[in-house]
PDB file of N, CA and C in Angstrom:
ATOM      1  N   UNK A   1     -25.944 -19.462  -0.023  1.00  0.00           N
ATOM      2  CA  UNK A   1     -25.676 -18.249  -0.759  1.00  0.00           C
ATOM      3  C   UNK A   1     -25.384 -17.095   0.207  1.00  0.00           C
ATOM      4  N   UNK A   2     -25.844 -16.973   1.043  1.00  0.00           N
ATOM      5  CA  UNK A   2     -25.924 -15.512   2.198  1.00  0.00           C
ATOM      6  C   UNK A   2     -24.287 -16.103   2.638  1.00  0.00           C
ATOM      7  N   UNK A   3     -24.066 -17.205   3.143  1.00  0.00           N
ATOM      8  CA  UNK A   3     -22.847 -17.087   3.622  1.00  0.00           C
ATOM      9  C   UNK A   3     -21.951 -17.074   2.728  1.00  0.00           C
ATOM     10  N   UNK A   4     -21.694 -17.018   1.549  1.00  0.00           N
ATOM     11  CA  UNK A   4     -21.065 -16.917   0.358  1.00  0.00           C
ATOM     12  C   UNK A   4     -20.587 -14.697   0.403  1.00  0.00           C
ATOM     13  N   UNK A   5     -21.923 -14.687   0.268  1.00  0.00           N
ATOM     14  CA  UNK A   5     -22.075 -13.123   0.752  1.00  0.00           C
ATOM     15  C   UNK A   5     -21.364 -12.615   1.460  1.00  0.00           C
ATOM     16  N   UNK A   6     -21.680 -13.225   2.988  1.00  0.00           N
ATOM     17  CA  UNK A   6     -21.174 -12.699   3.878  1.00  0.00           C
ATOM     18  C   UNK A   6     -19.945 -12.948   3.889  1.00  0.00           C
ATOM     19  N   UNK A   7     -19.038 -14.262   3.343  1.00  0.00           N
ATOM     20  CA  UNK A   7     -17.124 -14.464   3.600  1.00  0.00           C
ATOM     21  C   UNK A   7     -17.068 -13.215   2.602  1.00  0.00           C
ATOM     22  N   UNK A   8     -17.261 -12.806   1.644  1.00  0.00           N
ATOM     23  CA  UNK A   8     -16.766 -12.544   0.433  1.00  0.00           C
ATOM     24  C   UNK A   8     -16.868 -10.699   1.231  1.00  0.00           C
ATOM     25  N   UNK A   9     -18.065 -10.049   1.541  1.00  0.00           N
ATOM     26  CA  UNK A   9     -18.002  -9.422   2.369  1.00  0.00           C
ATOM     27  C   UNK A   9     -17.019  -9.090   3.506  1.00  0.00           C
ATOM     28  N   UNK A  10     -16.482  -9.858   3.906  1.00  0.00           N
ATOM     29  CA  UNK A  10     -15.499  -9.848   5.383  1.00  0.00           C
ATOM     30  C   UNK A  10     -14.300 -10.020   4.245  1.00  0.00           C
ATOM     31  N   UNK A  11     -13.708 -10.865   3.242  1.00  0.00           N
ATOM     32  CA  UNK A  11     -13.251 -10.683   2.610  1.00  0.00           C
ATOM     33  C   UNK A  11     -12.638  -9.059   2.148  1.00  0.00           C
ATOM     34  N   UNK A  12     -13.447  -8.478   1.732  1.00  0.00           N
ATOM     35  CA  UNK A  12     -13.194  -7.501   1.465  1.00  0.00           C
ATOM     36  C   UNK A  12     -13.258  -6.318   2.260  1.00  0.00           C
ATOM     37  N   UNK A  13     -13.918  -6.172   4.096  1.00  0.00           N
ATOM     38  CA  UNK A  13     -13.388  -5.432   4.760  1.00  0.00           C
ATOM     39  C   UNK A  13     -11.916  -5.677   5.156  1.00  0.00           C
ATOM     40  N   UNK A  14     -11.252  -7.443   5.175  1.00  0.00           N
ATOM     41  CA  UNK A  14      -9.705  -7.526   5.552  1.00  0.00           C
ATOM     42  C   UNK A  14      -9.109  -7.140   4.498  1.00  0.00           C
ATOM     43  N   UNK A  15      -9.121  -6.443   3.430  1.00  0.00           N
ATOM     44  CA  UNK A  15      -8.285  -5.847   2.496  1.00  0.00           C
ATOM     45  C   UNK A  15      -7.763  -4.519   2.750  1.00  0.00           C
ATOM     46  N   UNK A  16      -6.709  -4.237   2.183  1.00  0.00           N
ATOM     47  CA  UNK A  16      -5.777  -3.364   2.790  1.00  0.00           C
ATOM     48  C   UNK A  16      -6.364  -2.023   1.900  1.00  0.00           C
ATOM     49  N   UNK A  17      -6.058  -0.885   2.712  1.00  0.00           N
ATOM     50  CA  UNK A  17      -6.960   0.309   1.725  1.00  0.00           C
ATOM     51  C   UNK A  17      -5.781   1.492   1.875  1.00  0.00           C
ATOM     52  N   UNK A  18      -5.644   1.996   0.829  1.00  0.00           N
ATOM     53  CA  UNK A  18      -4.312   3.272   1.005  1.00  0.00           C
ATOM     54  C   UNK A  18      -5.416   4.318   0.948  1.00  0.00           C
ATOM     55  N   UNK A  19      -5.161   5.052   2.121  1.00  0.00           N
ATOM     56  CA  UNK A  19      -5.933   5.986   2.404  1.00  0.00           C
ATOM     57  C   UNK A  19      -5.415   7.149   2.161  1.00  0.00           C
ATOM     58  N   UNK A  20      -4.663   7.531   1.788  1.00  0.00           N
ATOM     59  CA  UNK A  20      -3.719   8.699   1.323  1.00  0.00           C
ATOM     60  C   UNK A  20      -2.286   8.497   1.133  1.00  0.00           C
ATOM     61  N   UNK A  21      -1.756   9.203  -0.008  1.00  0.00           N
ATOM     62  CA  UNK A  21       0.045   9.785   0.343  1.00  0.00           C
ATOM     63  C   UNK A  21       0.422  10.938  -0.852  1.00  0.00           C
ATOM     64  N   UNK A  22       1.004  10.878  -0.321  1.00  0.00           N
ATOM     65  CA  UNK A  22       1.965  12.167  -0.607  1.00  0.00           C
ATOM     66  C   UNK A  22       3.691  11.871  -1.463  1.00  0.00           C
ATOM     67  N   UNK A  23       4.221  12.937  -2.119  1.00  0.00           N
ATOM     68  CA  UNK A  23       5.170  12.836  -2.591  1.00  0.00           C
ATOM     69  C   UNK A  23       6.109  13.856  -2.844  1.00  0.00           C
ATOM     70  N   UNK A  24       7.080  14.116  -2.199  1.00  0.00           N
ATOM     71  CA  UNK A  24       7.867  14.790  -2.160  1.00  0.00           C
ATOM     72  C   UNK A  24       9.100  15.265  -2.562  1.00  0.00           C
ATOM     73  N   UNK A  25       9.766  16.081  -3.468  1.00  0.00           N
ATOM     74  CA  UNK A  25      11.059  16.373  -4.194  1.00  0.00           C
ATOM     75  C   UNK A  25      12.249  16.217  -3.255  1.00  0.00           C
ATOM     76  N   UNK A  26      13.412  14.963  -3.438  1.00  0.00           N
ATOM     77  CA  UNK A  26      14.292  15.102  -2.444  1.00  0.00           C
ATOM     78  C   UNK A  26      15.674  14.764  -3.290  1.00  0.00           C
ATOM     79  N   UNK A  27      16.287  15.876  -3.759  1.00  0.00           N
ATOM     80  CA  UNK A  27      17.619  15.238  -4.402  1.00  0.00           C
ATOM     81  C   UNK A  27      17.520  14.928  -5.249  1.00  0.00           C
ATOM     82  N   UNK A  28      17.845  13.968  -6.279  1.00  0.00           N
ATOM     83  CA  UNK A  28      17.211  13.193  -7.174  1.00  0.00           C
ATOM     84  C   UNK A  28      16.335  11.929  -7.234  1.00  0.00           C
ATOM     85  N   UNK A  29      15.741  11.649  -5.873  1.00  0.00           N
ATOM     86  CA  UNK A  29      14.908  11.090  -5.942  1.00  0.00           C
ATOM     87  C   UNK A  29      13.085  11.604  -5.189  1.00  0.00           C
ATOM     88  N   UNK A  30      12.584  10.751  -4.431  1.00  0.00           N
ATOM     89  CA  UNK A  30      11.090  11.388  -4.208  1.00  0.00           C
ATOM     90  C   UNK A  30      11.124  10.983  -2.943  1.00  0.00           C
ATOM     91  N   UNK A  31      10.606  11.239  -1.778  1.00  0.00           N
ATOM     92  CA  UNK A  31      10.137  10.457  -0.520  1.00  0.00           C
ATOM     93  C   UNK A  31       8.642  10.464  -0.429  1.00  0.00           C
ATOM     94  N   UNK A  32       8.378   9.042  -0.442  1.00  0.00           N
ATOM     95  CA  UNK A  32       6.657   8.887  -0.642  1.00  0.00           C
ATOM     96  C   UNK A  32       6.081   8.775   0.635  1.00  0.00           C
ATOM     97  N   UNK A  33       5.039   9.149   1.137  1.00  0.00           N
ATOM     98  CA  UNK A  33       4.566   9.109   2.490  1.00  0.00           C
ATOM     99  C   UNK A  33       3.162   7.896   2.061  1.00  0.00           C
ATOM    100  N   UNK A  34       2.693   7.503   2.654  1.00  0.00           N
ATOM    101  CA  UNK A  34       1.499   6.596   2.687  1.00  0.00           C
ATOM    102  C   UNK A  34       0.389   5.847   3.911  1.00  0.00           C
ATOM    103  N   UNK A  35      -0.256   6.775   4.081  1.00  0.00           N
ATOM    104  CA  UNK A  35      -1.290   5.981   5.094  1.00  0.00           C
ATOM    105  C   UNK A  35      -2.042   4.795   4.167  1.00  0.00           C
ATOM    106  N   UNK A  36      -2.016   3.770   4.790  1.00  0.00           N
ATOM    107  CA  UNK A  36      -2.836   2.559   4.841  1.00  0.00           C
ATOM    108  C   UNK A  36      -3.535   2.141   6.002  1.00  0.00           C
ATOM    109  N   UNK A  37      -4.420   1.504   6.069  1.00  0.00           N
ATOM    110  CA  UNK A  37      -5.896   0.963   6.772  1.00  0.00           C
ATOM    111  C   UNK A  37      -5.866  -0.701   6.677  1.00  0.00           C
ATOM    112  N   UNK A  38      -6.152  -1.140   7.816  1.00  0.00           N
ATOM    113  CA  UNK A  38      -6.087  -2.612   7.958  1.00  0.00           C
ATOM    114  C   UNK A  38      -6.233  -3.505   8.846  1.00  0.00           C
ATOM    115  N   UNK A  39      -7.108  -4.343   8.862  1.00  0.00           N
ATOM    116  CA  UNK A  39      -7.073  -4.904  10.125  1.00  0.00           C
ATOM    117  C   UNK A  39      -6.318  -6.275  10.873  1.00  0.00           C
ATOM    118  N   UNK A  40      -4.765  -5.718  11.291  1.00  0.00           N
ATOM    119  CA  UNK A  40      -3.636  -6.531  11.251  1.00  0.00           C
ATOM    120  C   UNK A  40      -4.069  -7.366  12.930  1.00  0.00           C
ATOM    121  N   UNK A  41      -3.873  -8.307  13.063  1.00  0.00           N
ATOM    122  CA  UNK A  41      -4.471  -9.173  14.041  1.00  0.00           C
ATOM    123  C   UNK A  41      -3.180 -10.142  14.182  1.00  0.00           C
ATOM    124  N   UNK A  42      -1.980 -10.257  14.001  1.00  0.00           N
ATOM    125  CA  UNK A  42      -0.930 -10.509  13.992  1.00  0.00           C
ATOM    126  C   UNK A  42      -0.053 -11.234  13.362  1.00  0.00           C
ATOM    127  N   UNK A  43       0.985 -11.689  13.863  1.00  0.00           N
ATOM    128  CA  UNK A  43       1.724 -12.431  12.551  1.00  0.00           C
ATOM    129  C   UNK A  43       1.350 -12.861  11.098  1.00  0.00           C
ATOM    130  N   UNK A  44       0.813 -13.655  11.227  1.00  0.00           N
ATOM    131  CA  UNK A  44       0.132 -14.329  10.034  1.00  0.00           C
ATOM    132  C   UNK A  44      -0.451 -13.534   9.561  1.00  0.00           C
ATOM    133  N   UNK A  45      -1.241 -12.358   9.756  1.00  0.00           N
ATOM    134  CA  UNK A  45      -2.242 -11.659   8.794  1.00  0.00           C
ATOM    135  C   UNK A  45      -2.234  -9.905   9.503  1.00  0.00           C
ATOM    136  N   UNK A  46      -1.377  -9.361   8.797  1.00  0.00           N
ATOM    137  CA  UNK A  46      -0.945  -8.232   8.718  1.00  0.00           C
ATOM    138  C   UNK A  46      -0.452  -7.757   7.303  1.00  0.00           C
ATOM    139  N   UNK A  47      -0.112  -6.098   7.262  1.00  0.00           N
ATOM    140  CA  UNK A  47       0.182  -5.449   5.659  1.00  0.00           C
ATOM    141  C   UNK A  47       1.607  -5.352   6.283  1.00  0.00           C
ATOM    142  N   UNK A  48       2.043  -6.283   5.269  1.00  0.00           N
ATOM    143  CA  UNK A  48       3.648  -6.851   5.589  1.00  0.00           C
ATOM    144  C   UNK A  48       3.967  -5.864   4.469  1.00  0.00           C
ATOM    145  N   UNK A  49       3.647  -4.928   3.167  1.00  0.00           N
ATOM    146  CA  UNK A  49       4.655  -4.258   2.651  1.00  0.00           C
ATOM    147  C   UNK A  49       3.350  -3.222   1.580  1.00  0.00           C
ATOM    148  N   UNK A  50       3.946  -2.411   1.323  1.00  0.00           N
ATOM    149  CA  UNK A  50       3.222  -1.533   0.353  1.00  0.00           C
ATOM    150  C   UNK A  50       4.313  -1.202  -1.000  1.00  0.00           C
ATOM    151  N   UNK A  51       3.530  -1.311  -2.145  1.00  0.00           N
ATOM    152  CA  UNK A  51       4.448  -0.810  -3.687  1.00  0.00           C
ATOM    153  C   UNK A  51       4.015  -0.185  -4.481  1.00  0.00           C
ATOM    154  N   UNK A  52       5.281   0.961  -4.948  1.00  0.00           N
ATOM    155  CA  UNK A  52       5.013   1.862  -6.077  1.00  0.00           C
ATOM    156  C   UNK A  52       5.230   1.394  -7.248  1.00  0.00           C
ATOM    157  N   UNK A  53       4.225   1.396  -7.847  1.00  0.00           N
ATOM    158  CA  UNK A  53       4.265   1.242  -9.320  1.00  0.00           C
ATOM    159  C   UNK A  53       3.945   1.906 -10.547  1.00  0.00           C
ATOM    160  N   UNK A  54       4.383   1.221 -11.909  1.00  0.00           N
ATOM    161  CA  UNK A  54       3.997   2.428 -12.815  1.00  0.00           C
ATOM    162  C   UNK A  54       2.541   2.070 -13.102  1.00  0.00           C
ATOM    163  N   UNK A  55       2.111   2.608 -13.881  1.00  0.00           N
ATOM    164  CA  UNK A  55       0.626   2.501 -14.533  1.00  0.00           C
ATOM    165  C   UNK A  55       0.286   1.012 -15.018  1.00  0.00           C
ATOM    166  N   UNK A  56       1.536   0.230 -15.744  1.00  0.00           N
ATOM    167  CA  UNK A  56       1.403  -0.953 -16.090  1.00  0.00           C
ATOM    168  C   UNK A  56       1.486  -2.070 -15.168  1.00  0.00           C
ATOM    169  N   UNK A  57       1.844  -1.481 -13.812  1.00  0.00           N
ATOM    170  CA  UNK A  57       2.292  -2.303 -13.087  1.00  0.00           C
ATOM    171  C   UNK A  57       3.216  -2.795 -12.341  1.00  0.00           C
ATOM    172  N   UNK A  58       4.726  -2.045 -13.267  1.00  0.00           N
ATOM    173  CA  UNK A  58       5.896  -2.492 -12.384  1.00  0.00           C
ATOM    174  C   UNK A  58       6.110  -1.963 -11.656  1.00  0.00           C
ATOM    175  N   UNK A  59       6.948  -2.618 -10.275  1.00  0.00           N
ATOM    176  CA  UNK A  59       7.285  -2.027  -9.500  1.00  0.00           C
ATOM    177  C   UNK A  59       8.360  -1.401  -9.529  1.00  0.00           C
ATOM    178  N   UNK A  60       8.731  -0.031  -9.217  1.00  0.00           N
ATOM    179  CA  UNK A  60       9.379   0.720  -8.617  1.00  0.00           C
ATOM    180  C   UNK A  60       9.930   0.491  -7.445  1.00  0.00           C
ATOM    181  N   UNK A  61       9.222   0.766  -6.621  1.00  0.00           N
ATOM    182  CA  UNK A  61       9.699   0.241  -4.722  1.00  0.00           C
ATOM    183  C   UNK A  61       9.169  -0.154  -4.039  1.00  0.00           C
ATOM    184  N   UNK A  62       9.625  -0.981  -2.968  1.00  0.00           N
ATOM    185  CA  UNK A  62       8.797  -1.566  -2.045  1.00  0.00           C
ATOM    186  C   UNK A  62       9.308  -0.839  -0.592  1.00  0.00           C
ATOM    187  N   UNK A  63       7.740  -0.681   0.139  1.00  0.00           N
ATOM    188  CA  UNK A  63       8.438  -0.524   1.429  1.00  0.00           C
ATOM    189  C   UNK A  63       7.967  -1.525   2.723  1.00  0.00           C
ATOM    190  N   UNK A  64       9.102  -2.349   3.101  1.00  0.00           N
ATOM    191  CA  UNK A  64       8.673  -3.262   3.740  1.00  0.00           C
ATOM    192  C   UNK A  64       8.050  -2.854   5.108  1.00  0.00           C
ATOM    193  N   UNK A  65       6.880  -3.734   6.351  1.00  0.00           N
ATOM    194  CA  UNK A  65       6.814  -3.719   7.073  1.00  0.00           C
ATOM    195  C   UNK A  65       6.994  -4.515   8.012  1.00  0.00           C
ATOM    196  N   UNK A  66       7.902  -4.515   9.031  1.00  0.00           N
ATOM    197  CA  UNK A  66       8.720  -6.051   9.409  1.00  0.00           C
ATOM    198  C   UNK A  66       7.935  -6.124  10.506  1.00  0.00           C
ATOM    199  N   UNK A  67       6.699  -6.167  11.104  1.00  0.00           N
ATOM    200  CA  UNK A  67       5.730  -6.539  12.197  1.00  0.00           C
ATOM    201  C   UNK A  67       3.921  -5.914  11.712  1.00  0.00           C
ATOM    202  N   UNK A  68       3.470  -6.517  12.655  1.00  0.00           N
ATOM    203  CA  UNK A  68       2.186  -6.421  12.907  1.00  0.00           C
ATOM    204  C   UNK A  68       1.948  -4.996  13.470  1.00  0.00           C
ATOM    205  N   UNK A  69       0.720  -3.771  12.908  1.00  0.00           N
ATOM    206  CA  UNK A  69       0.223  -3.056  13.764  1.00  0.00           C
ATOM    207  C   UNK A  69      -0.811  -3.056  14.490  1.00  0.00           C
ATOM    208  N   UNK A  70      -1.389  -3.935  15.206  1.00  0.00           N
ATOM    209  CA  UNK A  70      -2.932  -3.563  15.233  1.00  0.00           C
ATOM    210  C   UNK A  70      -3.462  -2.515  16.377  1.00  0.00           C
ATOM    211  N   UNK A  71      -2.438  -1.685  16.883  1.00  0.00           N
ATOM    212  CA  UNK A  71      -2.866  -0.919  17.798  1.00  0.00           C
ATOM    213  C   UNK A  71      -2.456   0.590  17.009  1.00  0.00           C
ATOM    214  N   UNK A  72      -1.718   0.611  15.893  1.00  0.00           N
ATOM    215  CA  UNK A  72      -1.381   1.411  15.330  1.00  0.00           C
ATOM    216  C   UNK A  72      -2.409   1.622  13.818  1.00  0.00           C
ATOM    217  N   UNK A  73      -3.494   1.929  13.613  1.00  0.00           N
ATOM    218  CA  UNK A  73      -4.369   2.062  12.911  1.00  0.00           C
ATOM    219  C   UNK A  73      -4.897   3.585  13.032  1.00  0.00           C
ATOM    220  N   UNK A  74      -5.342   3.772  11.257  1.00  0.00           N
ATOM    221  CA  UNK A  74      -4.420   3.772  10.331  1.00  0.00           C
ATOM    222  C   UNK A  74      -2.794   4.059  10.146  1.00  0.00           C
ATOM    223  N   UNK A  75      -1.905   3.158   9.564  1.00  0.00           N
ATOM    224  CA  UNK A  75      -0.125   3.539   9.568  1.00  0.00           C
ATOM    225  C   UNK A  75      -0.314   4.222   8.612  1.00  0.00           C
ATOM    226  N   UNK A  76       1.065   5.237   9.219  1.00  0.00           N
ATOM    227  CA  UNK A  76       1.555   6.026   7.842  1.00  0.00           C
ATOM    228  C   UNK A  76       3.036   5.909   7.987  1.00  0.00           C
ATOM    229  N   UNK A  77       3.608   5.787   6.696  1.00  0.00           N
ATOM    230  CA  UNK A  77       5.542   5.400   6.162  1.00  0.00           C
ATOM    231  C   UNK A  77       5.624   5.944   5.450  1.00  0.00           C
ATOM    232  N   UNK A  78       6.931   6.154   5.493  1.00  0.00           N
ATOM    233  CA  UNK A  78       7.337   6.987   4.610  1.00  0.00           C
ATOM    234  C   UNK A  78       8.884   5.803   3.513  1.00  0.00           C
ATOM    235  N   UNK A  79       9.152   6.490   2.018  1.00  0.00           N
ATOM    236  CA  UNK A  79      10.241   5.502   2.017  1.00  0.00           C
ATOM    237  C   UNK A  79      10.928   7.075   1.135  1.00  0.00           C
ATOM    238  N   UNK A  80      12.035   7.133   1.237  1.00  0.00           N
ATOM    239  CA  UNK A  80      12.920   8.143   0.697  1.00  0.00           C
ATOM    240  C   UNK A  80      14.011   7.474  -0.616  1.00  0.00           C
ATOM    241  N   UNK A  81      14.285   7.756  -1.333  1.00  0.00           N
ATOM    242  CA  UNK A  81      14.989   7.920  -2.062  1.00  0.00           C
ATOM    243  C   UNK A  81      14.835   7.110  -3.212  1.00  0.00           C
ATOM    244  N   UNK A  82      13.235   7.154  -4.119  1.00  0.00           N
ATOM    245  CA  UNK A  82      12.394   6.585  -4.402  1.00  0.00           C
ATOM    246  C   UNK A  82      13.364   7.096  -6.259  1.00  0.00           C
ATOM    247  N   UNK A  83      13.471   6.411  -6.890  1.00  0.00           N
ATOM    248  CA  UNK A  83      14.029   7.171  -8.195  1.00  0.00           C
ATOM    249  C   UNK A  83      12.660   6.653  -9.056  1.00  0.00           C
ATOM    250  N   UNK A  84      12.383   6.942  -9.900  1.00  0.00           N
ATOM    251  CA  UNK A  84      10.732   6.833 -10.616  1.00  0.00           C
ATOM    252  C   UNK A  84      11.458   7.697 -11.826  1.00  0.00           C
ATOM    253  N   UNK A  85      11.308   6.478 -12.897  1.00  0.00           N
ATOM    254  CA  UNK A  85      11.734   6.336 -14.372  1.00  0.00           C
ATOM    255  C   UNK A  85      11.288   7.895 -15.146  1.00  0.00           C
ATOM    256  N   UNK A  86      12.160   8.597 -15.717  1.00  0.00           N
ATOM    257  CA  UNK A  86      11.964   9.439 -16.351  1.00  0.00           C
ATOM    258  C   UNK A  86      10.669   9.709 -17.106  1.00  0.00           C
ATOM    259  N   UNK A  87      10.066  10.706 -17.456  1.00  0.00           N
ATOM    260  CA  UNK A  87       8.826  11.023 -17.908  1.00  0.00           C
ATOM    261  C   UNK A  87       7.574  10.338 -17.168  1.00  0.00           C
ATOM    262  N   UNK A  88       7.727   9.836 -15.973  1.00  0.00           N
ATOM    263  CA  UNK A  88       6.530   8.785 -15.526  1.00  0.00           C
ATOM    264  C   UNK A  88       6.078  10.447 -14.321  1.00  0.00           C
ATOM    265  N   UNK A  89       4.576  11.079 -14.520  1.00  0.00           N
ATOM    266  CA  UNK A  89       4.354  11.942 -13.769  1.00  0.00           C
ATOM    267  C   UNK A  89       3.643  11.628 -12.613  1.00  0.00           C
ATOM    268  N   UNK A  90       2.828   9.971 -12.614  1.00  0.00           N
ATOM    269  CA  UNK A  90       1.763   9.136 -11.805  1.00  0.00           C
ATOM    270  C   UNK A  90       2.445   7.523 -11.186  1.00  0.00           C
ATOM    271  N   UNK A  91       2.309   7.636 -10.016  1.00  0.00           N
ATOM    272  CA  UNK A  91       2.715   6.690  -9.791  1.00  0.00           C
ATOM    273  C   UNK A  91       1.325   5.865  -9.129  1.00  0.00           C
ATOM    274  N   UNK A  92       1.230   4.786  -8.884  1.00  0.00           N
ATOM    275  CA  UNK A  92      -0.189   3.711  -8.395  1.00  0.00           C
ATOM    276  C   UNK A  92       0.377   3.285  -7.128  1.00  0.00           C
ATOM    277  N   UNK A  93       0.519   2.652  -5.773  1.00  0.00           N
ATOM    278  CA  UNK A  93       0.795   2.200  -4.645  1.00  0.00           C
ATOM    279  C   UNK A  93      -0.484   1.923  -4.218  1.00  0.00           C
ATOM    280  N   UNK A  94      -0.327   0.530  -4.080  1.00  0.00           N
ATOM    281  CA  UNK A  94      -1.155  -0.606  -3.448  1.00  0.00           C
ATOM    282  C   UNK A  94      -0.285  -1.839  -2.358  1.00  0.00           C
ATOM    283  N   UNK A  95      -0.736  -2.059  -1.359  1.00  0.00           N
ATOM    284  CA  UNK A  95      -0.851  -2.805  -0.277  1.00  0.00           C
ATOM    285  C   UNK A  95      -0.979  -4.540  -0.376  1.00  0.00           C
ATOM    286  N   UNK A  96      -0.032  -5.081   0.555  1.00  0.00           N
ATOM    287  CA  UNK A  96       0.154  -6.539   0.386  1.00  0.00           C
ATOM    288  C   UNK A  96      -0.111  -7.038   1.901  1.00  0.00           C
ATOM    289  N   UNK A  97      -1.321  -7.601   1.458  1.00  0.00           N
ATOM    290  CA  UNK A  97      -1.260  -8.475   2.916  1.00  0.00           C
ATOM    291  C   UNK A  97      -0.830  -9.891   3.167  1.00  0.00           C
ATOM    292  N   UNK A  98      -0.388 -10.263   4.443  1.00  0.00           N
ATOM    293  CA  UNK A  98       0.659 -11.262   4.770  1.00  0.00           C
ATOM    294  C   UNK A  98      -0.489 -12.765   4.238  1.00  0.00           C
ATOM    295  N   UNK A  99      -1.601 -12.953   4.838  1.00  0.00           N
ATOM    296  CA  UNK A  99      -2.319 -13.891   4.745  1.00  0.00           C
ATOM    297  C   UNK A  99      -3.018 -13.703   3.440  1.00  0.00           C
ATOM    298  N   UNK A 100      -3.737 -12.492   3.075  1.00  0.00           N
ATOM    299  CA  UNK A 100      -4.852 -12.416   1.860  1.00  0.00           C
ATOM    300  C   UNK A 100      -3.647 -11.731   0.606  1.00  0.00           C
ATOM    301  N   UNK A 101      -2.745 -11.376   0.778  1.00  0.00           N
ATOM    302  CA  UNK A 101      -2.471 -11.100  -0.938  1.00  0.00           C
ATOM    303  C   UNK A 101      -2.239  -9.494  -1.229  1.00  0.00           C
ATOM    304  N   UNK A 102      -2.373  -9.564  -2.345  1.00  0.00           N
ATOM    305  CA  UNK A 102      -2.311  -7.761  -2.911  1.00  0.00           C
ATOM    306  C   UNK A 102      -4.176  -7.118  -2.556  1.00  0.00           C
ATOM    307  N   UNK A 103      -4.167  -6.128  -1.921  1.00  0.00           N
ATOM    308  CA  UNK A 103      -5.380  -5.546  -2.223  1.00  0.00           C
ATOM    309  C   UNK A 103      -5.773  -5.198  -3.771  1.00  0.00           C
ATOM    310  N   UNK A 104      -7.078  -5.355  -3.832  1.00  0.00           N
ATOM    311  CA  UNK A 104      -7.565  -4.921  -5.670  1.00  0.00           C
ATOM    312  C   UNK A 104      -7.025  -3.517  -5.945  1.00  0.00           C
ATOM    313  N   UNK A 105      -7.255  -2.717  -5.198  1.00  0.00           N
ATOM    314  CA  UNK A 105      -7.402  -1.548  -5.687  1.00  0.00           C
ATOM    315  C   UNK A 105      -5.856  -0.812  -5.776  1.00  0.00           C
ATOM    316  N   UNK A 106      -5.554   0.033  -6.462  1.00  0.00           N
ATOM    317  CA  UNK A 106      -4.486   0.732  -6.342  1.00  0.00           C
ATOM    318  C   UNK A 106      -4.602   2.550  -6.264  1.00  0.00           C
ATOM    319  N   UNK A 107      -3.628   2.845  -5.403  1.00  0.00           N
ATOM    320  CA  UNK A 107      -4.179   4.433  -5.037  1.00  0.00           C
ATOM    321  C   UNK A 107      -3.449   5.480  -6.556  1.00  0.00           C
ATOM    322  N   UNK A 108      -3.870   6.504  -6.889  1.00  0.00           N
ATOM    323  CA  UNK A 108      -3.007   6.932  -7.917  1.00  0.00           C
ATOM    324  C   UNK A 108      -2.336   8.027  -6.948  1.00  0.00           C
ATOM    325  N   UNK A 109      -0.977   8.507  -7.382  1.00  0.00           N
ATOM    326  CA  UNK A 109      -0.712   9.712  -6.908  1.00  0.00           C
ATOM    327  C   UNK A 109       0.519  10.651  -8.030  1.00  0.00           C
ATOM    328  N   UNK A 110      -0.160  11.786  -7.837  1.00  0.00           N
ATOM    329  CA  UNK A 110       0.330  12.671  -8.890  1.00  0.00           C
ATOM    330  C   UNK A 110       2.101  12.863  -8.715  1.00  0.00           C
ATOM    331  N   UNK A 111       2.696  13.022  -9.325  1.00  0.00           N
ATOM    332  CA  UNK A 111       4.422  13.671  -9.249  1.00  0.00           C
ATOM    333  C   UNK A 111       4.177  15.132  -9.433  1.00  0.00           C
ATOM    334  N   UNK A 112       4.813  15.947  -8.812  1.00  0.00           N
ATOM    335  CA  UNK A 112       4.791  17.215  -8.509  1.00  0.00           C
ATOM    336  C   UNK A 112       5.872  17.980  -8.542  1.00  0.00           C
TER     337      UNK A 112
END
């Protein structure tokens, strides 16, 4: 049982955590900024992409990450020219890791 604990534990410190972002008016679309947290250890198990979504879930955009950071902790990206469906004022962006999956949690962030 304790080691059950403890994977499930470590489990959930290697999950990816959006630690902030931001959103910005550009044209007719938005440029989203996003720090994420993670502990990328290389190829195989790194936050290969982060996505905006609506409340239900769909995605909007993805912004890919085509390598490993692990000396670059916490990243922050930005993706520009983000179009986000009429009347939608909240968007959710949550984190995909290469080896473990989607993180649980999703960050909310206001439209402004």
């Amino acid at each position: 049982m304790f080691i059950a604990i403890l994977l499930a534990g470590q489990t959930k410190a290697d999950e990816p955590q959006i630690l902030s972002a931001t959103a910005q008016k550009e044209g007719l679309g938005w440029r989203i900024e996003v720090t994420v947290s993670h502990s990328d250890t290389g190829w195989d198990h790194f936050v290969d992409f982060w996505s905006i979504e609506t409340r239900d879930g769909t995605e909007i955009e993805r912004r890919t990450l085509l390598h490993p950071h692990p000396e670059e902790q916490p990243l922050t990206r930005s993706l520009s020219g983000v179009s986000v469906p009429d009347g939608i004022r909240k968007v959710f962006i949550r984190a995909h890791c290469r080896r473990d999956g989607w993180s649980k949690d999703r960050f909310m962030l206001k439209l402004k």
